[in-house]
N, C-alpha and C. Protein backbone atom coordinates (compact mmCIF):
# COMPACT_ATOMS: atom_id res chain seq x y z
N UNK A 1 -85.93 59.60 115.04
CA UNK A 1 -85.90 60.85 115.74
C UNK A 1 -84.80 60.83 116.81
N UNK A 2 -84.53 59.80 117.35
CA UNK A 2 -83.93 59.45 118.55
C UNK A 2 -82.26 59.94 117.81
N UNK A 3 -81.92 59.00 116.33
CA UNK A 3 -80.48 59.60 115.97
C UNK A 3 -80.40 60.83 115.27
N UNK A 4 -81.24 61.98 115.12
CA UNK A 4 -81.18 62.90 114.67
C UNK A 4 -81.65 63.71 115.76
N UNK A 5 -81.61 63.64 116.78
CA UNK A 5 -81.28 64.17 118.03
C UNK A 5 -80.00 63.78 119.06
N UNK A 6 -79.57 63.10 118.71
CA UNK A 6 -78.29 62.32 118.64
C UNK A 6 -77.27 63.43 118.46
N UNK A 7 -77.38 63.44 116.72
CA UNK A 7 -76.86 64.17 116.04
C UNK A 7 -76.89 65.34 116.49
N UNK A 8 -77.34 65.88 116.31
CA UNK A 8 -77.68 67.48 116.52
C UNK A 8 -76.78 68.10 117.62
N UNK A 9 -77.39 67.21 118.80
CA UNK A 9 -76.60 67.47 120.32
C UNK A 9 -75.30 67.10 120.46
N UNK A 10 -74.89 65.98 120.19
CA UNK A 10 -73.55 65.15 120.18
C UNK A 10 -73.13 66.08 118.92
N UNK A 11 -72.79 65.83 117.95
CA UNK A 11 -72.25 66.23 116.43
C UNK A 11 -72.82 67.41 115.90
N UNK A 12 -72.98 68.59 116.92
CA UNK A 12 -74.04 69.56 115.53
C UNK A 12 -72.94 70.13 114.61
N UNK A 13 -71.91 69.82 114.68
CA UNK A 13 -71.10 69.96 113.08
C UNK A 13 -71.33 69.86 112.26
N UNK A 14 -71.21 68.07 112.76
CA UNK A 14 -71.33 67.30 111.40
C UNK A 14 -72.65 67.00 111.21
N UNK A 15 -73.99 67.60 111.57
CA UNK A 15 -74.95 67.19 111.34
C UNK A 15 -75.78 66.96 109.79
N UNK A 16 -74.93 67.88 109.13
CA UNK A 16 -75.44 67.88 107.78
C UNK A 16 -74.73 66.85 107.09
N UNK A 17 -73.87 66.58 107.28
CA UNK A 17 -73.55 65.35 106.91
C UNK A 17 -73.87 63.88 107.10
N UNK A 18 -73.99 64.11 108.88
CA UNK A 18 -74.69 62.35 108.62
C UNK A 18 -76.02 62.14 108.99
N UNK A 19 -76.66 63.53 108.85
CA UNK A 19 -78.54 63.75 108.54
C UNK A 19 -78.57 64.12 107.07
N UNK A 20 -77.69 63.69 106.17
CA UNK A 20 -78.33 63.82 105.01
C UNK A 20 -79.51 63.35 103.94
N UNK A 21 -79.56 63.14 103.10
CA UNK A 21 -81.00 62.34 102.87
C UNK A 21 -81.06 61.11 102.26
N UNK A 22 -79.50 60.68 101.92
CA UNK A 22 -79.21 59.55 101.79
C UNK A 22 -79.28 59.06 102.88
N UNK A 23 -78.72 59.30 104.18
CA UNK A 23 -79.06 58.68 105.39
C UNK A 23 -80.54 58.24 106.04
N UNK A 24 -81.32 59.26 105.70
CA UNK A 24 -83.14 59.00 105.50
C UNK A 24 -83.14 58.44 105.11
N UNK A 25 -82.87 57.86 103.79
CA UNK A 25 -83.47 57.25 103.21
C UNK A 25 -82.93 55.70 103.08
N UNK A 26 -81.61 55.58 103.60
CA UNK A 26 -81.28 54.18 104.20
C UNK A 26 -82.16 53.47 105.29
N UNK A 27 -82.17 54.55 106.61
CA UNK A 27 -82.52 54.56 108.00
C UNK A 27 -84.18 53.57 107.45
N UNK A 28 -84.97 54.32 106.28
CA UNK A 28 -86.31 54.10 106.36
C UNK A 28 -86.63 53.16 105.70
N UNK A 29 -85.51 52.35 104.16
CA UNK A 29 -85.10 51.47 103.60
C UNK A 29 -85.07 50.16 104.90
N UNK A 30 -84.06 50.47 105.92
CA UNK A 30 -84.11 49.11 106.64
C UNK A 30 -85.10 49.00 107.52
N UNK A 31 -85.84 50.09 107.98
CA UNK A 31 -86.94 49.83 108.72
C UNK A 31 -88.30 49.07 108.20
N UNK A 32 -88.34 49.80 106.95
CA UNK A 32 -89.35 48.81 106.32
C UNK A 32 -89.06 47.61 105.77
N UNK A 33 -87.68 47.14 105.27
CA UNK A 33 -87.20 46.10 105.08
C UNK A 33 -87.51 45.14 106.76
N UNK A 34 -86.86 45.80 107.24
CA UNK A 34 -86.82 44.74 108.44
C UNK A 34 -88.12 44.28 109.54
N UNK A 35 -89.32 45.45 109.08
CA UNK A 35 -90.64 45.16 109.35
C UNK A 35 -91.16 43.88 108.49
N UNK A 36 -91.18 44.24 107.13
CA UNK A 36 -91.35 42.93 106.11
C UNK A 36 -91.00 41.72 106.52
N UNK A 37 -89.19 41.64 107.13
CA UNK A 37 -88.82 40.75 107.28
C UNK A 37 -89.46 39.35 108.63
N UNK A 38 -89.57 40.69 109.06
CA UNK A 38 -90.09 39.85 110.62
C UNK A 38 -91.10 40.13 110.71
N UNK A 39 -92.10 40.51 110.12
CA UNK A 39 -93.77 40.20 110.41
C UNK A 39 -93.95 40.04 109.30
N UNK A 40 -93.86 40.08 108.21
CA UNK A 40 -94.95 39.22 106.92
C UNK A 40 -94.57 38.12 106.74
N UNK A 41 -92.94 37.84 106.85
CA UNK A 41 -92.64 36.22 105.81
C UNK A 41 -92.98 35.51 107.23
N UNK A 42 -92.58 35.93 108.50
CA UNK A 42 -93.12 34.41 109.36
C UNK A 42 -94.38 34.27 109.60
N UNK A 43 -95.19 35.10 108.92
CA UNK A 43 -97.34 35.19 109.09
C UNK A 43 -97.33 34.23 107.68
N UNK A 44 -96.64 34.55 107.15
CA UNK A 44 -97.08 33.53 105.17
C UNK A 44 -96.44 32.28 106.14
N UNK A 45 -95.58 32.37 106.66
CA UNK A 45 -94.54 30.55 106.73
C UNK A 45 -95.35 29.67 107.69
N UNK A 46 -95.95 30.66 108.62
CA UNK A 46 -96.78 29.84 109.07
C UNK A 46 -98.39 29.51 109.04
N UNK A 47 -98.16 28.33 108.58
CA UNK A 47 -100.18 27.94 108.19
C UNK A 47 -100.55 27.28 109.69
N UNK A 48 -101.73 27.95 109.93
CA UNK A 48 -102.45 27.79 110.91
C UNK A 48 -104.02 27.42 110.29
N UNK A 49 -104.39 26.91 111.35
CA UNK A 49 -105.94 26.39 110.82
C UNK A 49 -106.85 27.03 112.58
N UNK A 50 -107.78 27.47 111.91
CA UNK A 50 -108.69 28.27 113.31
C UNK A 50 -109.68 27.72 113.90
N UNK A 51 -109.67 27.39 114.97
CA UNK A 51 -111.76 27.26 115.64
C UNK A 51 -112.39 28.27 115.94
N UNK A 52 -113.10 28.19 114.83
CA UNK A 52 -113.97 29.63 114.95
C UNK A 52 -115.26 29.00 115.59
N UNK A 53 -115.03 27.85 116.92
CA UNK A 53 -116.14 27.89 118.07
C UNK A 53 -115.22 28.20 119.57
N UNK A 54 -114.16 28.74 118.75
CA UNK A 54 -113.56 29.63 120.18
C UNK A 54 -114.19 30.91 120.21
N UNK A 55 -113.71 32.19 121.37
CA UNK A 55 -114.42 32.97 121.06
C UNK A 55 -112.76 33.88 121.90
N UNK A 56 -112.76 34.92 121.34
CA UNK A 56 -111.92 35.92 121.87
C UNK A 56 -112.67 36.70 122.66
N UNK A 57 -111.97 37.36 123.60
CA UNK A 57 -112.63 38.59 124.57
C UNK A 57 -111.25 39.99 124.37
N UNK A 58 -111.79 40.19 123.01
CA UNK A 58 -110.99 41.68 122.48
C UNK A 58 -111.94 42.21 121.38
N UNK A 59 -111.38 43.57 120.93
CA UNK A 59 -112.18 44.32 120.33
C UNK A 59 -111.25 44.34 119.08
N UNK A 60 -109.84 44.15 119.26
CA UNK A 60 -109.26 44.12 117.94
C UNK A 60 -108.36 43.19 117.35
N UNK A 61 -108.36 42.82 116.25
CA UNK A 61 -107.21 41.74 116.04
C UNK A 61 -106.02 41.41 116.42
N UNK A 62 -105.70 41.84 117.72
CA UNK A 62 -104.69 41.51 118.43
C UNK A 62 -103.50 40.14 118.13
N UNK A 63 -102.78 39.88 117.75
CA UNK A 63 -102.17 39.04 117.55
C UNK A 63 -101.93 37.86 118.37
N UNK A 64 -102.16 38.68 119.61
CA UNK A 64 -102.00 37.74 120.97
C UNK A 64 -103.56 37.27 121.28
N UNK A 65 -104.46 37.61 121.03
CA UNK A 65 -105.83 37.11 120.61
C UNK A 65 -106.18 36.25 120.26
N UNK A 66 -105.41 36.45 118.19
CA UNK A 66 -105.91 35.97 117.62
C UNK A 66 -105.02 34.45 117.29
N UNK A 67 -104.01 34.52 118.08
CA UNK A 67 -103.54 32.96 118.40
C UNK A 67 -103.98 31.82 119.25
N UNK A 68 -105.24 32.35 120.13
CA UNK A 68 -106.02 31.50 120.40
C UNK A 68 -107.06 31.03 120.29
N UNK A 69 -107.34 31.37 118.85
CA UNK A 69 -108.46 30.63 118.20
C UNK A 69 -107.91 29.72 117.09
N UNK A 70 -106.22 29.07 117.45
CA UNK A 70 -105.85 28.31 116.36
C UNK A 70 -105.66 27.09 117.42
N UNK A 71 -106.35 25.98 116.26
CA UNK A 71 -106.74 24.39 116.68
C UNK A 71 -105.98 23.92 117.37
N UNK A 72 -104.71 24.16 116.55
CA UNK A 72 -103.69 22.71 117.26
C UNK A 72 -102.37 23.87 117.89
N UNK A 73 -101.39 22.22 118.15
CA UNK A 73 -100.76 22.95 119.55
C UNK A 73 -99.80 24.62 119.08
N UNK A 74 -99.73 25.54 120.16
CA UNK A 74 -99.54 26.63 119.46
C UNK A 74 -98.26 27.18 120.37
N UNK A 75 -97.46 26.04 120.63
CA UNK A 75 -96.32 26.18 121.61
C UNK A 75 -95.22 27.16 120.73
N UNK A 76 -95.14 26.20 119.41
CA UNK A 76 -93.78 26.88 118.68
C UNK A 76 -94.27 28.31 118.21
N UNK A 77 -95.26 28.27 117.62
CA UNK A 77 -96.10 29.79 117.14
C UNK A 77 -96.13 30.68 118.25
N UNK A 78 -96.02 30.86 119.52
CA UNK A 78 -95.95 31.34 120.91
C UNK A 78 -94.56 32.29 120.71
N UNK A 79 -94.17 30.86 120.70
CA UNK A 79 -92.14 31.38 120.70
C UNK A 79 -91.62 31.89 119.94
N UNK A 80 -92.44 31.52 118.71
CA UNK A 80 -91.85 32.65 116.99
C UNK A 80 -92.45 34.17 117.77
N UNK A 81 -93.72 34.09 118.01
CA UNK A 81 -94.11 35.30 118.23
C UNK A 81 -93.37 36.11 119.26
N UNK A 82 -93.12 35.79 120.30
CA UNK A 82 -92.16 36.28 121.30
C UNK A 82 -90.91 36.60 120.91
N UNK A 83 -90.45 35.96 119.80
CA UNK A 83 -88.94 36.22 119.57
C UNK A 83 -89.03 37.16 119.07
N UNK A 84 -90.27 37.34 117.69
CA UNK A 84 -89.94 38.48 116.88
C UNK A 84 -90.84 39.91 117.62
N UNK A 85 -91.57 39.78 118.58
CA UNK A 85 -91.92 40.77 119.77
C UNK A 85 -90.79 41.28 120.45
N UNK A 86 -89.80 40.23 120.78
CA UNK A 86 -88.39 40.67 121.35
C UNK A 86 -87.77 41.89 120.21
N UNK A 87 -87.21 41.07 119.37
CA UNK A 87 -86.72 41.95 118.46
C UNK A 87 -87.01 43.37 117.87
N UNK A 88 -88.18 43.25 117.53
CA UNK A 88 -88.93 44.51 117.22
C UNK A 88 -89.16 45.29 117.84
N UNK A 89 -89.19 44.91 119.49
CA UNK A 89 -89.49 45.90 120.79
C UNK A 89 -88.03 46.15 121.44
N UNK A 90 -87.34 45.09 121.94
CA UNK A 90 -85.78 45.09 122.35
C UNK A 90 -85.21 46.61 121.35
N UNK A 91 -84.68 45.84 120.45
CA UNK A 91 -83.80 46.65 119.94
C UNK A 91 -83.97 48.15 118.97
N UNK A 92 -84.89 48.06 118.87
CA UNK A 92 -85.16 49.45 118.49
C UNK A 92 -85.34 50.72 120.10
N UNK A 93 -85.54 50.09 120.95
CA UNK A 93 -86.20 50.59 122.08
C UNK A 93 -84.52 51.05 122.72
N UNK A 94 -83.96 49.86 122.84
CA UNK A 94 -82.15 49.81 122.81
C UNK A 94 -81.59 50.60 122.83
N UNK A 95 -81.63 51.56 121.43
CA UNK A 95 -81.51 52.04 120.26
C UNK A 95 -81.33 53.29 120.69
N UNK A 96 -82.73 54.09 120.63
CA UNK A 96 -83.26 54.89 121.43
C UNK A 96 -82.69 55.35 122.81
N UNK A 97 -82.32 54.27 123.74
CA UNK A 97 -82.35 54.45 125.14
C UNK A 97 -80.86 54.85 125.01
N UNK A 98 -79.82 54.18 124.17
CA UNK A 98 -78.72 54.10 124.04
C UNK A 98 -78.25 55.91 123.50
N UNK A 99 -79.35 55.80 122.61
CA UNK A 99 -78.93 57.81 122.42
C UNK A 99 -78.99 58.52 123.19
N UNK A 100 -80.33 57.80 123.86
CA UNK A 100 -80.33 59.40 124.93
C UNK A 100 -79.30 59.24 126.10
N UNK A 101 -78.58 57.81 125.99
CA UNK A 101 -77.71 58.20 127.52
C UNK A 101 -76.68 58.92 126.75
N UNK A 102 -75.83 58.68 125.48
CA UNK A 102 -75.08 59.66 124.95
C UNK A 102 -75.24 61.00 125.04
N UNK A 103 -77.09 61.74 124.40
CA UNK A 103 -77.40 62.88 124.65
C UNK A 103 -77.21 63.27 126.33
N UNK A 104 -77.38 62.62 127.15
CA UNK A 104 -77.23 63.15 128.31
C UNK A 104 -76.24 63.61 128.77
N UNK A 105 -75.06 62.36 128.37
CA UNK A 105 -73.70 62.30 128.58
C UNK A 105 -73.34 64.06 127.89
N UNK A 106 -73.53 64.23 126.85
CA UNK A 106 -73.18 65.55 126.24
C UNK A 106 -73.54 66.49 127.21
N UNK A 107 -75.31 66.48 127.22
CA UNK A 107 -75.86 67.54 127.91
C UNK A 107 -74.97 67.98 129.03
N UNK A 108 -74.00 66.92 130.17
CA UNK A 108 -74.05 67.11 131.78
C UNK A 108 -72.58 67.93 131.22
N UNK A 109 -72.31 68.47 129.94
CA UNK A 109 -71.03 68.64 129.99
C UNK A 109 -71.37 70.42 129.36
N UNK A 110 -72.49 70.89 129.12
CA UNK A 110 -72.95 72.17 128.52
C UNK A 110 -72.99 72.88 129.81
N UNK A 111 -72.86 74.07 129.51
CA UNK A 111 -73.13 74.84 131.18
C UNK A 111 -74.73 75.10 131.10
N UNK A 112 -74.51 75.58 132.41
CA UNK A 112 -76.28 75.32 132.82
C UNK A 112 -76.93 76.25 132.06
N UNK A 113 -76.79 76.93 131.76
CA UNK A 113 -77.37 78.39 130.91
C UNK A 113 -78.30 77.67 129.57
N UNK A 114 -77.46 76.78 128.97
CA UNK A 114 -78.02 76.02 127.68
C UNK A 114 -78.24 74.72 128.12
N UNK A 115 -78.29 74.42 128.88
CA UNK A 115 -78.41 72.72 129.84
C UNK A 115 -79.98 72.49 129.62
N UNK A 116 -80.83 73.33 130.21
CA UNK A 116 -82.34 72.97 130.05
C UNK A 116 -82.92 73.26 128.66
N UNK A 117 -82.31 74.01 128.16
CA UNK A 117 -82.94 74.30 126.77
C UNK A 117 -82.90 72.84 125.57
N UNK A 118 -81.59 72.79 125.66
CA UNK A 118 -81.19 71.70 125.00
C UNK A 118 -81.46 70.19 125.41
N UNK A 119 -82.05 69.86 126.46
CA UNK A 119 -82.91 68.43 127.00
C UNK A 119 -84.32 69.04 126.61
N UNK A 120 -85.25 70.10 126.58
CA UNK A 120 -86.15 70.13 126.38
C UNK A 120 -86.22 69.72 125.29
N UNK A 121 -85.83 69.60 124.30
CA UNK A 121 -85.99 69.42 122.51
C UNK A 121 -86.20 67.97 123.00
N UNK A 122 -85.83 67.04 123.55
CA UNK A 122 -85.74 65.75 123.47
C UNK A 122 -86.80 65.38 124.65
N UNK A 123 -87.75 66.24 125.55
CA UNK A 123 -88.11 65.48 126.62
C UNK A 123 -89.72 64.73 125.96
N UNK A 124 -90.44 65.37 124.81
CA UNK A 124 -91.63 65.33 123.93
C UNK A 124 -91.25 63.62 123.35
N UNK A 125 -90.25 63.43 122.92
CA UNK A 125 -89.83 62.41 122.19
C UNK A 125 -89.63 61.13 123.64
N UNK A 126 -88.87 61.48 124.66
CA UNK A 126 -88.70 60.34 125.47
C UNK A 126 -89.79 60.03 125.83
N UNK A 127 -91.23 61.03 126.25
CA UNK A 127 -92.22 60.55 126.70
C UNK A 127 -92.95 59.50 126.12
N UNK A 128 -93.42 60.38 124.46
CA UNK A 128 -93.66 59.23 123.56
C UNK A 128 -92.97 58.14 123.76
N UNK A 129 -92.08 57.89 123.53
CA UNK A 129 -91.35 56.50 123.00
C UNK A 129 -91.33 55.63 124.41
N UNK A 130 -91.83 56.37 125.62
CA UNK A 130 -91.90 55.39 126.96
C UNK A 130 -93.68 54.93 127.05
N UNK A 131 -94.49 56.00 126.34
CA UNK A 131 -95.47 55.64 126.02
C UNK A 131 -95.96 54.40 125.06
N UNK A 132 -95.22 54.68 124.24
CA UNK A 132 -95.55 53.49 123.08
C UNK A 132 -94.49 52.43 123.71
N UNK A 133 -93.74 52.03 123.97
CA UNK A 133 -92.85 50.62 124.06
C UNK A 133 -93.24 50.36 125.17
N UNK A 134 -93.41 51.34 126.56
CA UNK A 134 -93.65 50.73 127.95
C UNK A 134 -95.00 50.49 127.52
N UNK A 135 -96.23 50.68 126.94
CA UNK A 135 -97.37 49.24 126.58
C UNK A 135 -97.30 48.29 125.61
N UNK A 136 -96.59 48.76 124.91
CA UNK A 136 -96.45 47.29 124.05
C UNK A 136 -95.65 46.63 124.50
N UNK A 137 -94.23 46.91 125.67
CA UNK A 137 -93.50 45.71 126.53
C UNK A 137 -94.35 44.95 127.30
N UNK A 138 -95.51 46.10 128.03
CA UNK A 138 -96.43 44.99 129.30
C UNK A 138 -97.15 44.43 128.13
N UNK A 139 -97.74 44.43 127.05
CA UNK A 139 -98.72 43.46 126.21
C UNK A 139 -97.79 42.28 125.88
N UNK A 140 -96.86 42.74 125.52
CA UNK A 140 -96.02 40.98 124.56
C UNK A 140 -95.11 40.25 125.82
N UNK A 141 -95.08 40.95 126.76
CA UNK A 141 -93.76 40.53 127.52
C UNK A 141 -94.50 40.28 129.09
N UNK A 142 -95.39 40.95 129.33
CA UNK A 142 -95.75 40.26 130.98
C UNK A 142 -96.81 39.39 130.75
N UNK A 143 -95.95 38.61 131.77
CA UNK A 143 -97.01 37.34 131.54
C UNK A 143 -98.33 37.31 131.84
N UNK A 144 -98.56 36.61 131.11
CA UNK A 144 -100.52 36.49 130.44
C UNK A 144 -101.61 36.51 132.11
N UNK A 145 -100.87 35.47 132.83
CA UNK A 145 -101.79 34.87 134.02
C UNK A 145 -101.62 36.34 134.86
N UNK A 146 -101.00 37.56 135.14
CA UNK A 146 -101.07 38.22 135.86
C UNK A 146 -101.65 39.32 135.35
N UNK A 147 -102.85 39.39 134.03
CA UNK A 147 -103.33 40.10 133.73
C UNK A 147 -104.94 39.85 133.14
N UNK A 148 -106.08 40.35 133.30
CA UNK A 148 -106.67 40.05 133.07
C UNK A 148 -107.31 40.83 131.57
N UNK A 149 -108.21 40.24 131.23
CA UNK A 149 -108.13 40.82 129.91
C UNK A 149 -108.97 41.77 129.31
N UNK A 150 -109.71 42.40 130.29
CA UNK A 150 -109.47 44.07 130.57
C UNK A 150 -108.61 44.63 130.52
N UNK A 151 -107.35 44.09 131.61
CA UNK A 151 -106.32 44.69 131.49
C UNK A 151 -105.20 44.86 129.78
N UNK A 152 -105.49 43.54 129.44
CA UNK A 152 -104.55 44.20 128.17
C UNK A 152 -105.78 44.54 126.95
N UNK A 153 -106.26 44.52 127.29
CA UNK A 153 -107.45 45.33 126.19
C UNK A 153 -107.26 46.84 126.37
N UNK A 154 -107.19 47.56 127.89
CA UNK A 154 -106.83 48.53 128.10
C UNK A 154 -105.53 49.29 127.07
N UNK A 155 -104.59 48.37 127.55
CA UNK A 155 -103.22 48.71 127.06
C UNK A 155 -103.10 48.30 125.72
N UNK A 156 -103.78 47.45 125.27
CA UNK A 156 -103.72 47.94 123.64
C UNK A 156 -104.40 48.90 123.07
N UNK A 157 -105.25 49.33 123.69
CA UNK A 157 -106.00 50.78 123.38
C UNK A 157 -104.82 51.58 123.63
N UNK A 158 -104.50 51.92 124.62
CA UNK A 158 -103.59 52.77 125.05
C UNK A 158 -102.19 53.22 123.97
N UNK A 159 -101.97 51.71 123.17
CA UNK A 159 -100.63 51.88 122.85
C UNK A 159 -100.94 52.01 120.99
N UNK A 160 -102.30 51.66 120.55
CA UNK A 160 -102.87 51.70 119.04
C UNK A 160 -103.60 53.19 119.24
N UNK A 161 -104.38 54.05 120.23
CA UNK A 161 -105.28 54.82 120.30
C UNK A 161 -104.69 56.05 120.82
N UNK A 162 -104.31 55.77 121.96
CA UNK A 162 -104.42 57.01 122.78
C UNK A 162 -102.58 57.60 122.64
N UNK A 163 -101.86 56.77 122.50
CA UNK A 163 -100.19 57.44 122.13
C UNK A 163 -100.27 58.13 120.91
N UNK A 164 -100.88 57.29 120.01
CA UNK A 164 -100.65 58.30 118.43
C UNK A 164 -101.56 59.51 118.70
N UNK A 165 -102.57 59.72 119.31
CA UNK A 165 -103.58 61.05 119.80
C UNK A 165 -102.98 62.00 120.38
N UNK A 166 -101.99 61.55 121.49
CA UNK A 166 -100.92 62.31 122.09
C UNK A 166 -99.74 62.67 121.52
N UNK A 167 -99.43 62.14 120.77
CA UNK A 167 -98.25 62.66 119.61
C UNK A 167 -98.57 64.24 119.34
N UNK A 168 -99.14 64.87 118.40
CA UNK A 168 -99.49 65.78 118.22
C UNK A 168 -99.81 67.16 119.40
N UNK A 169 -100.02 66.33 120.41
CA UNK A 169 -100.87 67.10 121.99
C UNK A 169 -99.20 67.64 122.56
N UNK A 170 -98.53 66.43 122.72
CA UNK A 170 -96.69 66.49 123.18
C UNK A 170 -95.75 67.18 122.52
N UNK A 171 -95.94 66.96 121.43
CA UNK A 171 -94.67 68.11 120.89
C UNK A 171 -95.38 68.78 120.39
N UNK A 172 -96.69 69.47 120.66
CA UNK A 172 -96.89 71.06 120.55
C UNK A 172 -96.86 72.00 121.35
N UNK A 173 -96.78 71.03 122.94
CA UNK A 173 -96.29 71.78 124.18
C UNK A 173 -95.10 72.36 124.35
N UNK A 174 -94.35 72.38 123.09
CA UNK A 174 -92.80 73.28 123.02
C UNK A 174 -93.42 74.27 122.23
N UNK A 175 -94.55 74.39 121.57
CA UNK A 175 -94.54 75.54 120.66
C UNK A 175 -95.42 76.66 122.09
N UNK A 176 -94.64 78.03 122.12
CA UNK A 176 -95.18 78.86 122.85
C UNK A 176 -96.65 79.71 122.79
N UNK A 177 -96.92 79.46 121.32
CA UNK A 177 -98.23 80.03 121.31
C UNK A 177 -99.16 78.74 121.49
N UNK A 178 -98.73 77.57 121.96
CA UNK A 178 -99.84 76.26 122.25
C UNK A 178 -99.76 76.66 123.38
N UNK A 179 -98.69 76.71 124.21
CA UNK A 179 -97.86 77.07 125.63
C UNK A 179 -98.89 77.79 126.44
N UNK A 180 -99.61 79.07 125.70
CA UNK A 180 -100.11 80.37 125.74
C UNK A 180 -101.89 80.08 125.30
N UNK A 181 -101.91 79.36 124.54
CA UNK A 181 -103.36 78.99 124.37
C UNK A 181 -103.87 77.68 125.45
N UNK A 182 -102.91 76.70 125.87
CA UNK A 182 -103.19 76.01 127.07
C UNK A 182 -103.40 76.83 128.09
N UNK A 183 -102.77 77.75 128.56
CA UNK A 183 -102.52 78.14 129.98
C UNK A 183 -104.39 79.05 130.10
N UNK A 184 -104.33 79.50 128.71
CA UNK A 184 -106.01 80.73 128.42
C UNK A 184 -106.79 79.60 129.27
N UNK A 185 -106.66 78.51 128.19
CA UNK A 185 -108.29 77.25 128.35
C UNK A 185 -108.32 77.24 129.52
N UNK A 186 -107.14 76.51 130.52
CA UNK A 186 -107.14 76.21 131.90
C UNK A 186 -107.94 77.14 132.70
N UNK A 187 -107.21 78.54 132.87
CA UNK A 187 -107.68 79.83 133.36
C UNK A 187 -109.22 79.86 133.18
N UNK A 188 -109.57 79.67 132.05
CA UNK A 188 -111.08 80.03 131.64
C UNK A 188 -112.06 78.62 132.43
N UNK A 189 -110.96 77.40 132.37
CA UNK A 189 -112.00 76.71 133.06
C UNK A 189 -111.79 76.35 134.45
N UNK A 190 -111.02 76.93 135.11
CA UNK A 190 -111.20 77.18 136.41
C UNK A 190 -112.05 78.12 137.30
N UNK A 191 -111.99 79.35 136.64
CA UNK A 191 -112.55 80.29 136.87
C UNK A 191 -114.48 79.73 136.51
């Protein structure tokens, strides 16, 4: 979403050209390739053996969980996991952040008349995507001892439950008849 808002704003020329559907269908080719790559083959490469007279304090198979109910030492399995947490969170997130300073860069150069119109299309999308990566950065990336585990039980709810719920809630707040049916509810329940 992030380069086809890119597009649009930066290039709406050429947008039909390099939003075509060969481009989809590369874009979604390496994403799932590169999901495969870095979470299934290093879960098969690595054999682990479990104590199941440990006990977790989570509600879901958390990855970061469920690495401490394995026996022996789990230093290098730590660091695989962190690297490919880096990767998967880093650079796609990168990615993203890197468009929208371009989109901005464009935007500060539109006159003001079309200035707000044209950041609104993109403000539904930055929220999300600060929603979903800013909890899955504090789950994989702040360290363990300054959180308790409420706390990331919270935030994995937050970032498996309550972002994908809000997806739908966020970018329907551009559509004017949601716009218009929010503002009714409010009214009705204030009154």
């Amino acid at each position: 979403m992030a380069y086809d808002r890119f597009v649009a704003i930066c290039y709406p020329l050429y947008y039909g050209r390099l939003m075509s559907s060969k481009m989809c269908y590369l874009m979604s080719v390496c994403v799932w390739s590169g999901s495969f790559l870095l979470w299934v083959v290093p879960s098969l490469a690595m054999r682990v053996t479990f104590c199941f007279n440990k006990e977790i304090n989570h509600f879901m198979c958390e990855v970061l969980e469920m690495i401490k109910l394995v026996c022996e030492d789990i230093y290098v399995k730590e660091v695989t996991l962190h690297t490919i947490s880096s990767i998967c969170l880093i650079i796609p997130f990168a990615f993203i952040i890197g468009s929208y300073v371009c989109i901005i860069a464009t935007f500060l150069k539109i006159p003001s008349l079309g200035r707000w119109k044209t950041f609104s299309t993109c403000t539904s999308h930055i929220i999300v995507v600060f929603f979903c990566y800013g909890t899955a950065m504090i789950m994989y990336f702040g360290p363990a001892s300054n959180y308790s585990a409420n706390q990331l039980k919270f935030a994995s709810i937050f970032y498996v439950v309550v972002t994908p719920m809000l997806n739908p809630i966020i970018y329907s707040l551009k559509n004017k008849d949601v716009k218009d049916a929010f503002k009714k509810l409010l009214s009705k329940m204030i009154l």
